[in-house]
Protein backbone atom coordinates (compact mmCIF):
# COMPACT_ATOMS: atom_id res chain seq x y z
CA UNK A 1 -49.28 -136.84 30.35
CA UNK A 2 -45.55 -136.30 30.27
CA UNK A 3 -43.42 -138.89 28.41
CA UNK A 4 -40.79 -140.80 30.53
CA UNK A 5 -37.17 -139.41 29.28
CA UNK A 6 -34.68 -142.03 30.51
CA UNK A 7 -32.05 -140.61 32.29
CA UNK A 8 -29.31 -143.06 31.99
CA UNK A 9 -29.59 -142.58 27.48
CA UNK A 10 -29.56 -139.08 28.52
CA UNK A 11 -26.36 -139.27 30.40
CA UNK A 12 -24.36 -141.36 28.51
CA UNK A 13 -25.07 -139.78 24.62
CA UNK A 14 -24.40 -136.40 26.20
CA UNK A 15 -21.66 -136.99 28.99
CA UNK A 16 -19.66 -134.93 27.21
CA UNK A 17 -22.02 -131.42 27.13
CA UNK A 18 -22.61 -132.38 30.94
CA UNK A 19 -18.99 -132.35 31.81
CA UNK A 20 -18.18 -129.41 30.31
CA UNK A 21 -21.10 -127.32 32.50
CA UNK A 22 -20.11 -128.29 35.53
CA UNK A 23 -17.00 -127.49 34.61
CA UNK A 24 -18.44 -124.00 34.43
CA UNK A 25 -18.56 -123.74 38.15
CA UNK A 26 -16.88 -120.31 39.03
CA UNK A 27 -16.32 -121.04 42.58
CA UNK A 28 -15.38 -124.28 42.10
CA UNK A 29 -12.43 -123.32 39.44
CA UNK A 30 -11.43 -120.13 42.05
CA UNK A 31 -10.32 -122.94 44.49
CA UNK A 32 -8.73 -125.06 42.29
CA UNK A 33 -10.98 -127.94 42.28
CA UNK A 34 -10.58 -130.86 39.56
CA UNK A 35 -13.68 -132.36 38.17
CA UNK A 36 -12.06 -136.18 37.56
CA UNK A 37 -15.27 -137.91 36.96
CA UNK A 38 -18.73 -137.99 36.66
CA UNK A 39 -20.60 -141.38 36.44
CA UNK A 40 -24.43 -141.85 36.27
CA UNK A 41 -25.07 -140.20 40.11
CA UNK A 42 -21.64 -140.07 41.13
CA UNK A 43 -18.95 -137.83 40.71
CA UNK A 44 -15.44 -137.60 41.97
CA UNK A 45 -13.14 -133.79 42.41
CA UNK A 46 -10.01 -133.12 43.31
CA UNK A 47 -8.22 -130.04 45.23
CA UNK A 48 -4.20 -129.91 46.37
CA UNK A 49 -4.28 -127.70 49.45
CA UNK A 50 -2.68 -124.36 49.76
CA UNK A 51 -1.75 -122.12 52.71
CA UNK A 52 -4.60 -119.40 51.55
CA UNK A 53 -7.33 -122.69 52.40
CA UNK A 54 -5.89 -122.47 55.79
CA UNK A 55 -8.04 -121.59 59.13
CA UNK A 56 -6.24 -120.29 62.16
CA UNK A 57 -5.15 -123.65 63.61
CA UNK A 58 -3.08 -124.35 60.52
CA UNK A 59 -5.40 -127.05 58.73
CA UNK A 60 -7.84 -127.38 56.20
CA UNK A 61 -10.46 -124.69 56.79
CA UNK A 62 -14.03 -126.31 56.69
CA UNK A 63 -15.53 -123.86 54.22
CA UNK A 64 -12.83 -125.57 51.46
CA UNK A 65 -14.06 -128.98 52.99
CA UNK A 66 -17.38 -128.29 52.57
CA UNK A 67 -16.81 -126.97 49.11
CA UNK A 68 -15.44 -129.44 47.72
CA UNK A 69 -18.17 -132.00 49.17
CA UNK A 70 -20.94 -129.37 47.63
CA UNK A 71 -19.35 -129.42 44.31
CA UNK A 72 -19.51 -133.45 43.93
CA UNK A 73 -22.78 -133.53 45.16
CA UNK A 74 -23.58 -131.12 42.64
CA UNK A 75 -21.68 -132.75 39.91
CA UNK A 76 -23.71 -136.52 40.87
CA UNK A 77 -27.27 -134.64 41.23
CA UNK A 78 -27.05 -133.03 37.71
CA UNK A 79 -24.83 -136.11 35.73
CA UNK A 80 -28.03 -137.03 33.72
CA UNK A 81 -28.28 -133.71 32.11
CA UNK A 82 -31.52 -132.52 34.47
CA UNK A 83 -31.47 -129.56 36.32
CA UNK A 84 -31.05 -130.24 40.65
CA UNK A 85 -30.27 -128.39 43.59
CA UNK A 86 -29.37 -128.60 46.79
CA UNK A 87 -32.76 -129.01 49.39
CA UNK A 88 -30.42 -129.64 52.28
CA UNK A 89 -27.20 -130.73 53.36
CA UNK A 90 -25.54 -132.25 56.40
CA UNK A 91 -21.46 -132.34 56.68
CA UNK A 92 -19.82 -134.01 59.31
CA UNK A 93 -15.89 -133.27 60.21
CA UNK A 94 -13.93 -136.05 61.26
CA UNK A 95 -10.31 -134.82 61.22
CA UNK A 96 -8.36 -131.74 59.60
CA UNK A 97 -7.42 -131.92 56.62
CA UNK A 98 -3.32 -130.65 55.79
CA UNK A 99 -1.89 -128.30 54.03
CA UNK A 100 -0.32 -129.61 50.66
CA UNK A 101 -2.34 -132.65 51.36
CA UNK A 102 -4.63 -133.87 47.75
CA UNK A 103 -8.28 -133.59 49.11
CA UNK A 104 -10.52 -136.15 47.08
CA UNK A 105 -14.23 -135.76 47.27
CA UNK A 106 -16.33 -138.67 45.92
CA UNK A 107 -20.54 -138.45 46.11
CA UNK A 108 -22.63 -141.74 44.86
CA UNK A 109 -26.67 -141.97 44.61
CA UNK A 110 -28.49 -143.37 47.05
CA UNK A 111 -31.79 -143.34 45.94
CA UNK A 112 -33.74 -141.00 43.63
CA UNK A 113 -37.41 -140.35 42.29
CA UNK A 114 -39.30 -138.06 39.92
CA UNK A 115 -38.73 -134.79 41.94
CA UNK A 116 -35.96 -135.29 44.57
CA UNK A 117 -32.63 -137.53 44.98
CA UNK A 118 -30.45 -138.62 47.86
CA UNK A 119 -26.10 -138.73 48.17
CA UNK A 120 -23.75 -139.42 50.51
CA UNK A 121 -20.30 -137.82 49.65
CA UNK A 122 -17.26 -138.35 51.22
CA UNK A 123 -13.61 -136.26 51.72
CA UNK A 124 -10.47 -137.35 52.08
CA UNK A 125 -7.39 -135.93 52.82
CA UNK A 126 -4.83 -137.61 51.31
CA UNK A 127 -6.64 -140.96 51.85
CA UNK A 128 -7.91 -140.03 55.18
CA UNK A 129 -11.49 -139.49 55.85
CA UNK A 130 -12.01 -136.39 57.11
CA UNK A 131 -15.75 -135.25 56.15
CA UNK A 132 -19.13 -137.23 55.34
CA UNK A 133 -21.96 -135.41 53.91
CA UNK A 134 -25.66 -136.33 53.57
CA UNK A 135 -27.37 -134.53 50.85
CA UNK A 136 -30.79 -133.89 49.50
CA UNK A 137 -31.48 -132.84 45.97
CA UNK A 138 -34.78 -131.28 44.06
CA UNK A 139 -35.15 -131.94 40.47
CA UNK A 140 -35.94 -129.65 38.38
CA UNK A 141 -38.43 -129.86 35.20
CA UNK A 142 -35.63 -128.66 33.10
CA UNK A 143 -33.45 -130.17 31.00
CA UNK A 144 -29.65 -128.55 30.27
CA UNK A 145 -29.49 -130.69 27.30
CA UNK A 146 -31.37 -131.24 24.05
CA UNK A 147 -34.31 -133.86 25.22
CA UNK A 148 -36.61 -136.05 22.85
CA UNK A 149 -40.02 -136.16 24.23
């Protein structure tokens, strides 16, 4: 039998090393966006608009909205150090977001278990809401940092 690892120990004596791969996200650093925080299940980006994020009608185009959402959910589901991606996804678009406007994306734990974990993220632009996403994670066996068992 498999020993528990606790999660929470995990997160906090190796925040650091966990930061700094998410960081790693390519895509994430091609648009611009800031990681500002990750907690234990919750993370919080960052992304100042530019005309290049623009769709035809002028505002935020919903790939960059969606991005940004994807990225924190991302960020939350791996905070602990353990390995997660995405099983599904819903976004819902409430408003545009601007050009030049700071687009904030925060995601928070709902509920997780051995082998899958829940989030609801939310985007703002420029402290409107202007996206909600419900997303569903699958955990991994592996560990991305060193793990006493």
């Amino acid at each position: 039998m498999k020993a528990v690892i606790d999660e929470s120990k995990l997160h906090h004596q190796h925040k650091e090393v966990i930061v700094q791969a998410l960081k790693k996200d390519t895509y994430a650093n091609h648009l611009g966006i800031q990681l500002i925080e990750v907690g234990e299940g919750s993370a919080i980006a960052e992304l100042n608009t530019e005309t290049h994020m623009l769709n035809a009608h002028g505002t935020l185009h919903g790939a960059v909205t969606f991005a940004i959402a994807d990225y924190v959910f991302a960020a939350a589901c791996n905070s602990c150090g353990r390995t997660a991606v995405a099983l599904s996804n819903t976004i819902n678009y409430m408003a545009a977001g601007k050009e030049g406007a700071l687009v904030r994306a925060t995601a928070e734990e709902v509920k997780k278990n051995y082998r899958t974990a829940w989030y609801t993220i939310k985007v703002e632009s420029d402290g409107e809401l202007i996206a909600t996403m419900d997303a569903t994670a699958y955990r991994l066996d592996h560990y991305f940092v060193p793990v006493e068992e």
